[in-house]
PDB file of N, CA and C in Angstrom:
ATOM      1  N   UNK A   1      51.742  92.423 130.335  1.00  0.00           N
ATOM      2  CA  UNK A   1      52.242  92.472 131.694  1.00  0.00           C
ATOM      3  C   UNK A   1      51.403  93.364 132.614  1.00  0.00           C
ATOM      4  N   UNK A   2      50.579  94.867 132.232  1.00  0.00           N
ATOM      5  CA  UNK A   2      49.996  95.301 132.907  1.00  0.00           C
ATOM      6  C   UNK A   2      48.795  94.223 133.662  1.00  0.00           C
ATOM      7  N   UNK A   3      48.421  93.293 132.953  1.00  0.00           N
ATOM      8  CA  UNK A   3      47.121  92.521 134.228  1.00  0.00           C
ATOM      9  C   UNK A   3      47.495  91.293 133.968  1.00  0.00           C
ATOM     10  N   UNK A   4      48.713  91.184 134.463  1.00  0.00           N
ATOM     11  CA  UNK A   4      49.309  89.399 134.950  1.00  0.00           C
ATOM     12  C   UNK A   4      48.937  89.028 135.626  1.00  0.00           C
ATOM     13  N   UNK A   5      48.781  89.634 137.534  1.00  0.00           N
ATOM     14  CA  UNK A   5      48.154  89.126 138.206  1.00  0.00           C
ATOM     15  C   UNK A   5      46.210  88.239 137.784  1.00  0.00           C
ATOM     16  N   UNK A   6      45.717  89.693 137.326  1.00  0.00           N
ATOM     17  CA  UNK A   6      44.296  89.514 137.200  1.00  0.00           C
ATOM     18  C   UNK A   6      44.218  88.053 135.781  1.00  0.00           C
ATOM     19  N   UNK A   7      45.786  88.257 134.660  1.00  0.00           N
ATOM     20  CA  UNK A   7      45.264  86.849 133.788  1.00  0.00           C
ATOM     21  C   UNK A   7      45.703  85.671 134.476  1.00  0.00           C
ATOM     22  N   UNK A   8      46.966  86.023 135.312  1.00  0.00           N
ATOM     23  CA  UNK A   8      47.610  84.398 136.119  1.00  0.00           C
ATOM     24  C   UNK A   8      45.857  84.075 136.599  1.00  0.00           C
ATOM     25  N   UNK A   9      44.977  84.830 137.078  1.00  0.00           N
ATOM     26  CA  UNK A   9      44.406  84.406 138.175  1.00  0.00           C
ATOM     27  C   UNK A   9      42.546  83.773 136.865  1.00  0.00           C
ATOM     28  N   UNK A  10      43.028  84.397 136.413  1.00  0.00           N
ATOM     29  CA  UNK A  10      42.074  83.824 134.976  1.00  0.00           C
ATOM     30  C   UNK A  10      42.452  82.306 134.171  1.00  0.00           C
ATOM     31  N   UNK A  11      43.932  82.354 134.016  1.00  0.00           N
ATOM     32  CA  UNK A  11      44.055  81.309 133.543  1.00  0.00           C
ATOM     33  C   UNK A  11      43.875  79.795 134.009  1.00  0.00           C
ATOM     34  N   UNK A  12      44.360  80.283 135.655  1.00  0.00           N
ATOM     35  CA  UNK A  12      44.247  79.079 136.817  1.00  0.00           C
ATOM     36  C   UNK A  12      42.832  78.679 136.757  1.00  0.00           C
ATOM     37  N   UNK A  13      41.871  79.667 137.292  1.00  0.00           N
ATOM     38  CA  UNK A  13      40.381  79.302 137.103  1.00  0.00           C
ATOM     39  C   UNK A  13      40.160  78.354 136.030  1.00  0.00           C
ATOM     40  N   UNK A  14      40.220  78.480 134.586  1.00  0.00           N
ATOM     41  CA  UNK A  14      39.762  78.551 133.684  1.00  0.00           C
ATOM     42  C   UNK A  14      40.191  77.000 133.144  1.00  0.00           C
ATOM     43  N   UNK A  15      41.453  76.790 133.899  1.00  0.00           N
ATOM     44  CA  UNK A  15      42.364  75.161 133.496  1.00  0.00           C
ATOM     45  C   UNK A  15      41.657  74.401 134.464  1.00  0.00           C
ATOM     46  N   UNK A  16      41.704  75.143 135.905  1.00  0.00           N
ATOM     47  CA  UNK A  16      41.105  73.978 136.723  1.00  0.00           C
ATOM     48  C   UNK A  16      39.280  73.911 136.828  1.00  0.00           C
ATOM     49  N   UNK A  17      38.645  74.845 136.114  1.00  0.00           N
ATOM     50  CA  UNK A  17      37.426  74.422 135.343  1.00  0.00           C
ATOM     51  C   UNK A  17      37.173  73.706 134.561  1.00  0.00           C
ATOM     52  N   UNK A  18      38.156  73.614 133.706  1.00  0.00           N
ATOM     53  CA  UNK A  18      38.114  72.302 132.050  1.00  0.00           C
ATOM     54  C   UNK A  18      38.809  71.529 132.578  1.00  0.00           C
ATOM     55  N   UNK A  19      39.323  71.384 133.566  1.00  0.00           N
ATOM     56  CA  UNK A  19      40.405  69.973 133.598  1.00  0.00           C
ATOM     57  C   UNK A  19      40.744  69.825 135.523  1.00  0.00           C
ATOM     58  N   UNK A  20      39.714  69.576 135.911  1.00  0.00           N
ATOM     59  CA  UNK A  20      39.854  69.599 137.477  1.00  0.00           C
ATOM     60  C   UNK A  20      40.869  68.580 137.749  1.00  0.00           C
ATOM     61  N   UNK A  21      40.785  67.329 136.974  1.00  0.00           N
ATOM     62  CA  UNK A  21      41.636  66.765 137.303  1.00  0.00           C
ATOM     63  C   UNK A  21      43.214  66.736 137.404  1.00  0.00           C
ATOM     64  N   UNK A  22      43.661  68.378 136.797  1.00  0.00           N
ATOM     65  CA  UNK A  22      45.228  68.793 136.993  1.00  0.00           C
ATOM     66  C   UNK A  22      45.338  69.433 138.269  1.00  0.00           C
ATOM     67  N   UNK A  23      44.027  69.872 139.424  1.00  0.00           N
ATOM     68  CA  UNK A  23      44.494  70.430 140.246  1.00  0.00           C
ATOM     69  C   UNK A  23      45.281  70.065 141.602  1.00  0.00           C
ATOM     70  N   UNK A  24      45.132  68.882 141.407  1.00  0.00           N
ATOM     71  CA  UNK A  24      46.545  68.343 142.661  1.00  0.00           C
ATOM     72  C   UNK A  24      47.834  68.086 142.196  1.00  0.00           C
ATOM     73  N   UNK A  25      47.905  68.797 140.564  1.00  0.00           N
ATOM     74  CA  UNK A  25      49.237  68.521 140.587  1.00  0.00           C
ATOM     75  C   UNK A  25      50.053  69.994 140.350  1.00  0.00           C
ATOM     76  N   UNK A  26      49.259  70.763 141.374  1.00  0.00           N
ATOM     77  CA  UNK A  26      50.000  72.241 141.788  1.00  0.00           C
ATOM     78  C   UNK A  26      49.934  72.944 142.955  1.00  0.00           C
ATOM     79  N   UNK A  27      51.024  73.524 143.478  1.00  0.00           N
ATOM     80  CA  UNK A  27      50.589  73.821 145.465  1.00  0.00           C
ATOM     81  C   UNK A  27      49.400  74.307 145.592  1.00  0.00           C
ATOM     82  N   UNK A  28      48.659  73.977 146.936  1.00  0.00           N
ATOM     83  CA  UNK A  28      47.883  74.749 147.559  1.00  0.00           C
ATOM     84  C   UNK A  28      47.929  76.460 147.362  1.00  0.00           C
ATOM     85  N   UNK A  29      48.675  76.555 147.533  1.00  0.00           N
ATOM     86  CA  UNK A  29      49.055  78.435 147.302  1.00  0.00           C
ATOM     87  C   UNK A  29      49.551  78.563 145.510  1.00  0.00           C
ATOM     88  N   UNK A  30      49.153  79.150 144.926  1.00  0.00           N
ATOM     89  CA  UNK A  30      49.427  79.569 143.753  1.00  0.00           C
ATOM     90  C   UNK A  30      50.039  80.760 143.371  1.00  0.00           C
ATOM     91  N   UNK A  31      50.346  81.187 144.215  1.00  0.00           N
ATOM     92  CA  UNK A  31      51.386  82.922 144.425  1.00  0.00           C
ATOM     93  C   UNK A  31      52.690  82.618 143.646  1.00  0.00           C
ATOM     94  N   UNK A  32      53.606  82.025 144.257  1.00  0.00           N
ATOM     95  CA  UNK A  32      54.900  81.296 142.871  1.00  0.00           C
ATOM     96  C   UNK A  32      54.297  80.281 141.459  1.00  0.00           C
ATOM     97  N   UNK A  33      53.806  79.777 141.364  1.00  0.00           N
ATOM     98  CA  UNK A  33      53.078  79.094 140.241  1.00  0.00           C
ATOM     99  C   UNK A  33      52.790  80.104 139.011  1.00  0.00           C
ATOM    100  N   UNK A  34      52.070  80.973 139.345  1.00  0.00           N
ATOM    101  CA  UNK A  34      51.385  82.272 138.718  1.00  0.00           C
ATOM    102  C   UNK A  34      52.634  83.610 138.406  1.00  0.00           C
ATOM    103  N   UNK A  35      53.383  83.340 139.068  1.00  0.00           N
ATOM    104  CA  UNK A  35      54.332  84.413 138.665  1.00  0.00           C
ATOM    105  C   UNK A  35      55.392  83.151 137.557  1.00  0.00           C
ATOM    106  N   UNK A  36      55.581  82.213 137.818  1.00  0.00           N
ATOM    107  CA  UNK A  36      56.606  81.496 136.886  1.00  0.00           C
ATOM    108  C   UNK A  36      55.637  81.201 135.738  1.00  0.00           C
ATOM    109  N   UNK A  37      54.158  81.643 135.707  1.00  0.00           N
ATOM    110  CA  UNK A  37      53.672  81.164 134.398  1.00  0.00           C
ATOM    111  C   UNK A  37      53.766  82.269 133.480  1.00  0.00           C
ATOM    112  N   UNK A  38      53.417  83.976 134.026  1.00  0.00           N
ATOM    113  CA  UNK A  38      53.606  85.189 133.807  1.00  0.00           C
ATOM    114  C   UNK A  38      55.451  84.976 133.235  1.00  0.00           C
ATOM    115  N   UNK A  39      56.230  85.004 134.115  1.00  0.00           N
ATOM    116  CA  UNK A  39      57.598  84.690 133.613  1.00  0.00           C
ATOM    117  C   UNK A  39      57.739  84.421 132.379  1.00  0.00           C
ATOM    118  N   UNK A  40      57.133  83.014 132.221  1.00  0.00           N
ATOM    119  CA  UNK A  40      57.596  82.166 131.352  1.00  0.00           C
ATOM    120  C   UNK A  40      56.926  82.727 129.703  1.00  0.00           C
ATOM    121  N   UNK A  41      55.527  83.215 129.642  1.00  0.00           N
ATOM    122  CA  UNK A  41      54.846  83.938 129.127  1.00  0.00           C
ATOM    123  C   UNK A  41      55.608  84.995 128.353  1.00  0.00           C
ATOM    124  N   UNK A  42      56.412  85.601 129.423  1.00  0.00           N
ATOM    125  CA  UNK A  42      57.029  86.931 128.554  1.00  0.00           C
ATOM    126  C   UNK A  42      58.238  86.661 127.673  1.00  0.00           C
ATOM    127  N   UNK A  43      59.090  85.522 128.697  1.00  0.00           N
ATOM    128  CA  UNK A  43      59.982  85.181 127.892  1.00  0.00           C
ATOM    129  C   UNK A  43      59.527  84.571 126.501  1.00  0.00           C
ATOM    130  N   UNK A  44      58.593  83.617 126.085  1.00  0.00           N
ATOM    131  CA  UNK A  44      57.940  83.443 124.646  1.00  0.00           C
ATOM    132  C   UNK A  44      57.785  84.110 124.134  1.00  0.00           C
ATOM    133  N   UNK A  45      57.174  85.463 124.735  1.00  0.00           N
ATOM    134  CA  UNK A  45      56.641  86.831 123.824  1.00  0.00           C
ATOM    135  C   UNK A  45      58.136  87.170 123.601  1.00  0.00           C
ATOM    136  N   UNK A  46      58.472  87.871 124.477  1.00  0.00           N
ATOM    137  CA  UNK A  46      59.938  88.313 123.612  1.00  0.00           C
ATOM    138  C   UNK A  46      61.041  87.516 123.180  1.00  0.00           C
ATOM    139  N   UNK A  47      60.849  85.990 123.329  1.00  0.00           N
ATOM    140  CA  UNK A  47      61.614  85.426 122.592  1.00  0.00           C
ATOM    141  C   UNK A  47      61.657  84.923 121.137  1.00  0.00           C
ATOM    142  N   UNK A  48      59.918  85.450 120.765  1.00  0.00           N
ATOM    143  CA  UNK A  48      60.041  84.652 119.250  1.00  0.00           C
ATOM    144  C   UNK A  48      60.189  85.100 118.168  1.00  0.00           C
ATOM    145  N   UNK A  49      60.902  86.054 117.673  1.00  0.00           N
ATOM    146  CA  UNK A  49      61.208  86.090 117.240  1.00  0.00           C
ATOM    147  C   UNK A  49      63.439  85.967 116.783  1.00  0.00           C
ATOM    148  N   UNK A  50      63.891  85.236 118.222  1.00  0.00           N
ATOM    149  CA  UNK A  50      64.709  84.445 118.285  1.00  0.00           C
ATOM    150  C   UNK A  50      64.582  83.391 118.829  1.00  0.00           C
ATOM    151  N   UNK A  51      63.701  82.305 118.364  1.00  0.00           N
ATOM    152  CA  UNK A  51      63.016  81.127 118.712  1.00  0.00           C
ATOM    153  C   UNK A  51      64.022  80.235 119.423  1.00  0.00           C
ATOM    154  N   UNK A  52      64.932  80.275 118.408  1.00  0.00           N
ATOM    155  CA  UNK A  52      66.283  79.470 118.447  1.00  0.00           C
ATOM    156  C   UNK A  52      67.039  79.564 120.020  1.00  0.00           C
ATOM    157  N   UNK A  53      67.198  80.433 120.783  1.00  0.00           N
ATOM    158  CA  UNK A  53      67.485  81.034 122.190  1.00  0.00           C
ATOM    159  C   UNK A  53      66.765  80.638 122.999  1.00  0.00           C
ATOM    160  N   UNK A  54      65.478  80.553 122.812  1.00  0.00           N
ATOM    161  CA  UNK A  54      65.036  80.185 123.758  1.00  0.00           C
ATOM    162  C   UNK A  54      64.115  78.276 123.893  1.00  0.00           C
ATOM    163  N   UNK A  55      64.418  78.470 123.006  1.00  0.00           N
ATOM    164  CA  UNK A  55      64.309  76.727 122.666  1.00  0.00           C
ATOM    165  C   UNK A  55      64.759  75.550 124.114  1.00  0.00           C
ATOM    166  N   UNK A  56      66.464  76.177 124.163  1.00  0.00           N
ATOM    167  CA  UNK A  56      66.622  75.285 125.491  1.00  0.00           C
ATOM    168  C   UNK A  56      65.556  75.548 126.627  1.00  0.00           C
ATOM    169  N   UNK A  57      65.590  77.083 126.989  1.00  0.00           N
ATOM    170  CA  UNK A  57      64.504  76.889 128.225  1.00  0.00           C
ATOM    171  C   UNK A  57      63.635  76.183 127.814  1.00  0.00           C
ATOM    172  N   UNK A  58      62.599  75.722 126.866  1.00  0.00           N
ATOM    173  CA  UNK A  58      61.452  75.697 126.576  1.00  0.00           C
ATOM    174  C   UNK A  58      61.645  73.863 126.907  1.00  0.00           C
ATOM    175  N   UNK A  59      62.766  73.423 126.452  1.00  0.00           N
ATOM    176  CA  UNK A  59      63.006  71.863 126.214  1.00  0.00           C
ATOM    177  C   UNK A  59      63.037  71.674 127.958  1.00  0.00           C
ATOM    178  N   UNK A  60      63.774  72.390 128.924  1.00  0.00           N
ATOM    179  CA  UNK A  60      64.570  72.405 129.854  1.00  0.00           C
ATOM    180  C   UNK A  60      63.260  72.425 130.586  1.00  0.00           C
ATOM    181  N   UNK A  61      61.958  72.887 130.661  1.00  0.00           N
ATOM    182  CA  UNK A  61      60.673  72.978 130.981  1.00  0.00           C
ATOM    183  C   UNK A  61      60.622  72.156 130.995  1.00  0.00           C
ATOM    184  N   UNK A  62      60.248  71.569 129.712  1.00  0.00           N
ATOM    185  CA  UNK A  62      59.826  70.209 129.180  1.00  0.00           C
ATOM    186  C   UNK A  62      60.235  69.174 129.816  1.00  0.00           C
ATOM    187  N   UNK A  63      61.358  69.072 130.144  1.00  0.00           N
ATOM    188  CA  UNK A  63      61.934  67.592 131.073  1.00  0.00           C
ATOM    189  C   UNK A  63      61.647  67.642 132.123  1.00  0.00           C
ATOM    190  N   UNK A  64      61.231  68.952 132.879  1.00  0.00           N
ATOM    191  CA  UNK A  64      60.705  69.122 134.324  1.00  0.00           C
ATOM    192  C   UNK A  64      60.033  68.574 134.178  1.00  0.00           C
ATOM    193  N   UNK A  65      58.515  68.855 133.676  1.00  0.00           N
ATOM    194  CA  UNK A  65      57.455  68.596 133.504  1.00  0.00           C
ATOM    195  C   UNK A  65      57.380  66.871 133.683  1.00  0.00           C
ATOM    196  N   UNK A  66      58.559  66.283 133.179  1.00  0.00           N
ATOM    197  CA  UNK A  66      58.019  64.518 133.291  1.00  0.00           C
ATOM    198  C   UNK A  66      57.972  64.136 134.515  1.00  0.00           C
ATOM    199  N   UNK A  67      59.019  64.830 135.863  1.00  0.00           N
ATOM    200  CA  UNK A  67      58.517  64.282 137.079  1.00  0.00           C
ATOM    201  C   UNK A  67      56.974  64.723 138.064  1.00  0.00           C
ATOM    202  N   UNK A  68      56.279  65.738 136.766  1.00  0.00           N
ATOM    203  CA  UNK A  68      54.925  66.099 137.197  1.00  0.00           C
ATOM    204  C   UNK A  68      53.837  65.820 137.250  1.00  0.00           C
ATOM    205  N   UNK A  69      54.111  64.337 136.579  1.00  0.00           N
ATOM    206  CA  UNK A  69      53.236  63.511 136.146  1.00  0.00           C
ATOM    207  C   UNK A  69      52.018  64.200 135.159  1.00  0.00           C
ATOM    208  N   UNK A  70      52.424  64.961 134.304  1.00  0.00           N
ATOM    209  CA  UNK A  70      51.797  65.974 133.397  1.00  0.00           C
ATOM    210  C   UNK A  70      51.926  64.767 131.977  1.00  0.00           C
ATOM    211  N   UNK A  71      50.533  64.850 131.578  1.00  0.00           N
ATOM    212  CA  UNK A  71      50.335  63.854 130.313  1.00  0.00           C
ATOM    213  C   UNK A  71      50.595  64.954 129.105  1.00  0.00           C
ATOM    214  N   UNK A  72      50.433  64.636 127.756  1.00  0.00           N
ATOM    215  CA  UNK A  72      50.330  65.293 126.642  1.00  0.00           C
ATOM    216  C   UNK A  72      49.459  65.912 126.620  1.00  0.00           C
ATOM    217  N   UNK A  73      48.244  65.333 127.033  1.00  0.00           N
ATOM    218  CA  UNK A  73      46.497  65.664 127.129  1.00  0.00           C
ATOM    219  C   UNK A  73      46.511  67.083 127.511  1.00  0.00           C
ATOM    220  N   UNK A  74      46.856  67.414 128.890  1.00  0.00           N
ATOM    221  CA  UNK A  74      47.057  68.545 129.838  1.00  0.00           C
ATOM    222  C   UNK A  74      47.664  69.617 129.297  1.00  0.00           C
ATOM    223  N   UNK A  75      48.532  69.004 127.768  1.00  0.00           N
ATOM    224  CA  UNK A  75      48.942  70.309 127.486  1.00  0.00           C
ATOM    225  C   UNK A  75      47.992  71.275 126.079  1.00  0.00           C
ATOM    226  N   UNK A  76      46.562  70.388 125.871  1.00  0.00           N
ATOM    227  CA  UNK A  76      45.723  70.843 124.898  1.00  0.00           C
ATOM    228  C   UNK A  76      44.602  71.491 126.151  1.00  0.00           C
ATOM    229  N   UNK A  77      45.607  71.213 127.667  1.00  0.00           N
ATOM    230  CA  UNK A  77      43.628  71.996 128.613  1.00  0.00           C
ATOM    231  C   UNK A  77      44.267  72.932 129.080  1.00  0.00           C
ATOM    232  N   UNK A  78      46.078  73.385 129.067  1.00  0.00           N
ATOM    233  CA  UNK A  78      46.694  74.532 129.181  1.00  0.00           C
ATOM    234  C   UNK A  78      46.832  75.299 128.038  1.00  0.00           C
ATOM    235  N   UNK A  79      46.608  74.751 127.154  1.00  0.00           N
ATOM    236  CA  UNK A  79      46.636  75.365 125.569  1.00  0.00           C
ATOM    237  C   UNK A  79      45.625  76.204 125.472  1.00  0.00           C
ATOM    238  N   UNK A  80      44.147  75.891 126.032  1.00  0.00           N
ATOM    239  CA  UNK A  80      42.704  75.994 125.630  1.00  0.00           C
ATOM    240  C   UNK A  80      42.515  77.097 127.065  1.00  0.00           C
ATOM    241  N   UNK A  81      43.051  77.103 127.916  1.00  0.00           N
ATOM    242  CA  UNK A  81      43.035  78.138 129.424  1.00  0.00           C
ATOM    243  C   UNK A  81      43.863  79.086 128.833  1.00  0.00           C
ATOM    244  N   UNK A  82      44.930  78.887 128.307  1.00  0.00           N
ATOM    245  CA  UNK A  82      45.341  80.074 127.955  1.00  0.00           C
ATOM    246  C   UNK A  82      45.225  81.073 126.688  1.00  0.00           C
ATOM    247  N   UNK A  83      44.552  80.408 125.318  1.00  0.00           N
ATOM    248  CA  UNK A  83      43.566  81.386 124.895  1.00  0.00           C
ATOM    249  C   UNK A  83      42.644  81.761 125.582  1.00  0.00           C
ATOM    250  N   UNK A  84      41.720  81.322 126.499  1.00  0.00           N
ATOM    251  CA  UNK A  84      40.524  82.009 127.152  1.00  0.00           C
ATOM    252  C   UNK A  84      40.781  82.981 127.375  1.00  0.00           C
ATOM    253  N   UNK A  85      42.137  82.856 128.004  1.00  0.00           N
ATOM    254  CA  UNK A  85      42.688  83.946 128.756  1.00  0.00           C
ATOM    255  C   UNK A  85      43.008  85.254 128.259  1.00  0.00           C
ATOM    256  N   UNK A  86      43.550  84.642 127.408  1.00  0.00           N
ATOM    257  CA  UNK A  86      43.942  85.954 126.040  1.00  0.00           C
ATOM    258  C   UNK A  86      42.827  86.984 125.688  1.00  0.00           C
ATOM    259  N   UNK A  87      41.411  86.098 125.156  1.00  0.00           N
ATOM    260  CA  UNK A  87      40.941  86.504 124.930  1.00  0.00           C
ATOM    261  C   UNK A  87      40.026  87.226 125.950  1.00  0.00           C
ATOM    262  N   UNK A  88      39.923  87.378 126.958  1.00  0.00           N
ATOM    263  CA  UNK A  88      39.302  88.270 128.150  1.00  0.00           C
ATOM    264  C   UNK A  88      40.408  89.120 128.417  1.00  0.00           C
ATOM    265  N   UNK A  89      41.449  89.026 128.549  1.00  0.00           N
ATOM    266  CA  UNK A  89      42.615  89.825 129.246  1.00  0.00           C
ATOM    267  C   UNK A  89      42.573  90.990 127.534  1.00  0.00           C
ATOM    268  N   UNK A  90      42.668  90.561 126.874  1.00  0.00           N
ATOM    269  CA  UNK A  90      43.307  91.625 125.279  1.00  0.00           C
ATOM    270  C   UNK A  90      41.426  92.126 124.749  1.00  0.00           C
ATOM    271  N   UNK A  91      40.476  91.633 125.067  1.00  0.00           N
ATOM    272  CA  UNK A  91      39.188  92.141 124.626  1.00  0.00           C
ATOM    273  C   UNK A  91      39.479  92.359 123.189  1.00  0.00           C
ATOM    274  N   UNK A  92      39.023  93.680 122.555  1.00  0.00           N
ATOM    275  CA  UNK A  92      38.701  93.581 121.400  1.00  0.00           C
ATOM    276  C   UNK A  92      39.693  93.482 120.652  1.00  0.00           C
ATOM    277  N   UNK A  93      41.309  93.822 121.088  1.00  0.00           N
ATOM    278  CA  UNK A  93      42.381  93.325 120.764  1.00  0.00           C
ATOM    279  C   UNK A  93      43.253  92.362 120.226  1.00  0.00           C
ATOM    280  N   UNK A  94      42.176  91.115 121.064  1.00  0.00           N
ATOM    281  CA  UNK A  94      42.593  89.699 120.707  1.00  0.00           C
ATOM    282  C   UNK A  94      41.992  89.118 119.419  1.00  0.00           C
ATOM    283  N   UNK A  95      42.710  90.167 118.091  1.00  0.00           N
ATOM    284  CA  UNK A  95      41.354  90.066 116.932  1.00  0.00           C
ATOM    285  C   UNK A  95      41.665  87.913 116.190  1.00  0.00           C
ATOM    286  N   UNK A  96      41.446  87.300 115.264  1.00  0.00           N
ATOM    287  CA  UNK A  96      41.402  86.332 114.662  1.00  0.00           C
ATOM    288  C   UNK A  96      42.940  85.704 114.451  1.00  0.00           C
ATOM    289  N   UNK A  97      43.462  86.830 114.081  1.00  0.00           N
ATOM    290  CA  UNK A  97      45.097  87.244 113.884  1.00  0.00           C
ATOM    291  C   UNK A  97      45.570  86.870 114.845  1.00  0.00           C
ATOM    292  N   UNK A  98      45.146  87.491 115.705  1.00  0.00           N
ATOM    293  CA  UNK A  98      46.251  87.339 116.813  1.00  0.00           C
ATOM    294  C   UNK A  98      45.828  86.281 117.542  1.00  0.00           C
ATOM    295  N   UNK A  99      44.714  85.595 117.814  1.00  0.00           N
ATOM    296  CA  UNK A  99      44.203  84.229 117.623  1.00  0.00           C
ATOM    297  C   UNK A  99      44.943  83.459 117.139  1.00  0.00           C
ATOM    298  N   UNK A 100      45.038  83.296 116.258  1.00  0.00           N
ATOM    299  CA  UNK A 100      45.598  82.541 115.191  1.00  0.00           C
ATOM    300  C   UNK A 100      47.066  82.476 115.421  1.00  0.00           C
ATOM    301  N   UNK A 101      47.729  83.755 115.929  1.00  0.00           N
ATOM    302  CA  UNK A 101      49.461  83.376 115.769  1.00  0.00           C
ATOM    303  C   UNK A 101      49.703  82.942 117.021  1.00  0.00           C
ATOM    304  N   UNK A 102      48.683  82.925 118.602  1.00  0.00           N
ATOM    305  CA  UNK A 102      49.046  82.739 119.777  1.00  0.00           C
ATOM    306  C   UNK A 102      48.833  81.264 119.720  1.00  0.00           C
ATOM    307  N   UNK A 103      47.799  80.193 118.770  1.00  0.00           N
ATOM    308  CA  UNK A 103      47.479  79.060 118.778  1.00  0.00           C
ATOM    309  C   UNK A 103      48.737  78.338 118.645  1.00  0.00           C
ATOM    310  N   UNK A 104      49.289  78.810 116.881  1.00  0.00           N
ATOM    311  CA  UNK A 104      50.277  78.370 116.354  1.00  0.00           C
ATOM    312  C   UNK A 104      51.861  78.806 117.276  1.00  0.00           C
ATOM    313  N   UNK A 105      51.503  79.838 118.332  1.00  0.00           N
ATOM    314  CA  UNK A 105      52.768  79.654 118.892  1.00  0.00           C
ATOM    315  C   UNK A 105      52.778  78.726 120.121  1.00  0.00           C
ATOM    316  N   UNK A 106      51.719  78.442 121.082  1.00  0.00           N
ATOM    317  CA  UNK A 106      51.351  77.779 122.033  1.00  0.00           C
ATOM    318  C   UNK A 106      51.898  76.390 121.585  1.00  0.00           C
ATOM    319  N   UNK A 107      51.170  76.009 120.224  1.00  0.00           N
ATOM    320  CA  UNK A 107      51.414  74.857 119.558  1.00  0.00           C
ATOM    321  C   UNK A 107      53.274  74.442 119.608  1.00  0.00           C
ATOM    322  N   UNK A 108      53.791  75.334 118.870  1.00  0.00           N
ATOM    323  CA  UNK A 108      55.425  74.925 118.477  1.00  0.00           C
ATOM    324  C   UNK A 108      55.970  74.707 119.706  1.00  0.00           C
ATOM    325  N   UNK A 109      55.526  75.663 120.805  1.00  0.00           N
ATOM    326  CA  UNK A 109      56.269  75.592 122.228  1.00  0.00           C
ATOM    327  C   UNK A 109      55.745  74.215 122.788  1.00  0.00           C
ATOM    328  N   UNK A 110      54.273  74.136 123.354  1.00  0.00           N
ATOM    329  CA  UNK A 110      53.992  72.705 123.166  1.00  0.00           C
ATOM    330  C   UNK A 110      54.466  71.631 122.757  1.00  0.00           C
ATOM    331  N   UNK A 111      55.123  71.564 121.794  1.00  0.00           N
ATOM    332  CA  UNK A 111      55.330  70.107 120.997  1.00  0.00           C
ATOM    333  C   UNK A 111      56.551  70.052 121.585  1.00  0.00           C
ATOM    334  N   UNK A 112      57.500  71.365 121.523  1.00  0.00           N
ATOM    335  CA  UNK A 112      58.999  71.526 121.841  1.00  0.00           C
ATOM    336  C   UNK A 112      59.042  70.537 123.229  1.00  0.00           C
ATOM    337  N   UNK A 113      58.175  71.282 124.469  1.00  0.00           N
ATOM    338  CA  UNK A 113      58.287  70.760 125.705  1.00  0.00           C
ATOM    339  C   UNK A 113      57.330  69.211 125.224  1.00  0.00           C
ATOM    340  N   UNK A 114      56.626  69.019 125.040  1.00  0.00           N
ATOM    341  CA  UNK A 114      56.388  67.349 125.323  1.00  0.00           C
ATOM    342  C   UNK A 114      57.708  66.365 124.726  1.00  0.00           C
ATOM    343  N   UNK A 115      58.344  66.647 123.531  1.00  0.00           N
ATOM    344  CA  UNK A 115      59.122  65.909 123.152  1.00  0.00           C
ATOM    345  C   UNK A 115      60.468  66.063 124.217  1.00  0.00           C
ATOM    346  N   UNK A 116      60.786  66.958 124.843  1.00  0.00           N
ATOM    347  CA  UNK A 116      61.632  67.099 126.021  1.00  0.00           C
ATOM    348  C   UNK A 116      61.410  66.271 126.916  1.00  0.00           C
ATOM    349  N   UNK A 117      60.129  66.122 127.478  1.00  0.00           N
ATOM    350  CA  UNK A 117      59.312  65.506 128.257  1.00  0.00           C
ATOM    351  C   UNK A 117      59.526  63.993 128.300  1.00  0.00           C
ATOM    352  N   UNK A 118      59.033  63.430 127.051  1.00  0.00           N
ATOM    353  CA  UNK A 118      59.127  62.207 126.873  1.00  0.00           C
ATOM    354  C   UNK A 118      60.561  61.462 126.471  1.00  0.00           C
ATOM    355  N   UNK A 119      61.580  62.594 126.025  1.00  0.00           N
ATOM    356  CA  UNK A 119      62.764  62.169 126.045  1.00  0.00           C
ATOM    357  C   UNK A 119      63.296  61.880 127.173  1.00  0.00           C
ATOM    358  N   UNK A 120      62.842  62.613 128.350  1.00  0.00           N
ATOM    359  CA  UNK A 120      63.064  62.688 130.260  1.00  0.00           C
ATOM    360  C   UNK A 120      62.931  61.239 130.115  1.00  0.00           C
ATOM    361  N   UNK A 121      61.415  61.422 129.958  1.00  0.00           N
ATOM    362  CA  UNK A 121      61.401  59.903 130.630  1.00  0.00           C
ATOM    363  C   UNK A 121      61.513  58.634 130.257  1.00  0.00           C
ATOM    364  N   UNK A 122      61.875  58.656 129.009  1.00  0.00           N
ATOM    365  CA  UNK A 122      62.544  57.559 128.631  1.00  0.00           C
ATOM    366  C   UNK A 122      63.727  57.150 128.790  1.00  0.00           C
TER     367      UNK A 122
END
């Protein structure tokens, strides 16, 4: 939480560098965007180890997401922006480990919200 601003503003770069083509599907101004991604961020961190709790938000995301016209794809170029991110924001911190458990948690949350997603819209 100490450099949310400076990673919100890393992660945005970094998605709409690998994947320009998601950037019209977020406001012009990124000031609320960047704080609900920070939000959402902490709630994962302190939710996982009661996964189970926070599951609905995560599903409840997930069904948003279908009127966003957000593919599955988009969620391996938000997956891939937000290790970058990690790893510049945590430096020597962000050792293999912790690599490794942010992939596999990105991942479970991921799958959680697309299957939300596609339940929306079906």
């Amino acid at each position: 939480m100490p450099i949310a601003g400076p990673a919100a503003d890393i992660f945005y770069d970094r998605l709409f560098e690998i994947a320009p083509q998601v950037r019209p599907l977020f406001p012009e101004d990124m000031t609320d965007q960047k704080k609900k991604l920070m939000q959402m961020l902490a709630v994962a961190v302190n939710g996982l180890t009661k996964l189970d709790e926070i599951l609905p938000a995560v599903q409840d995301l997930g069904r948003r997401h279908a009127g966003y016209a957000v593919t599955s794809e988009h969620y391996d170029h938000v997956g891939a922006a937000l290790i970058f991110t990690l790893g510049k924001g945590l430096g020597d911190d962000f050792t293999p480990e912790t690599r490794e458990a942010w992939v596999e948690t990105y991942g479970v949350l991921a799958s959680v919200m697309i299957e939300a997603q596609e339940g929306a819209a079906a």
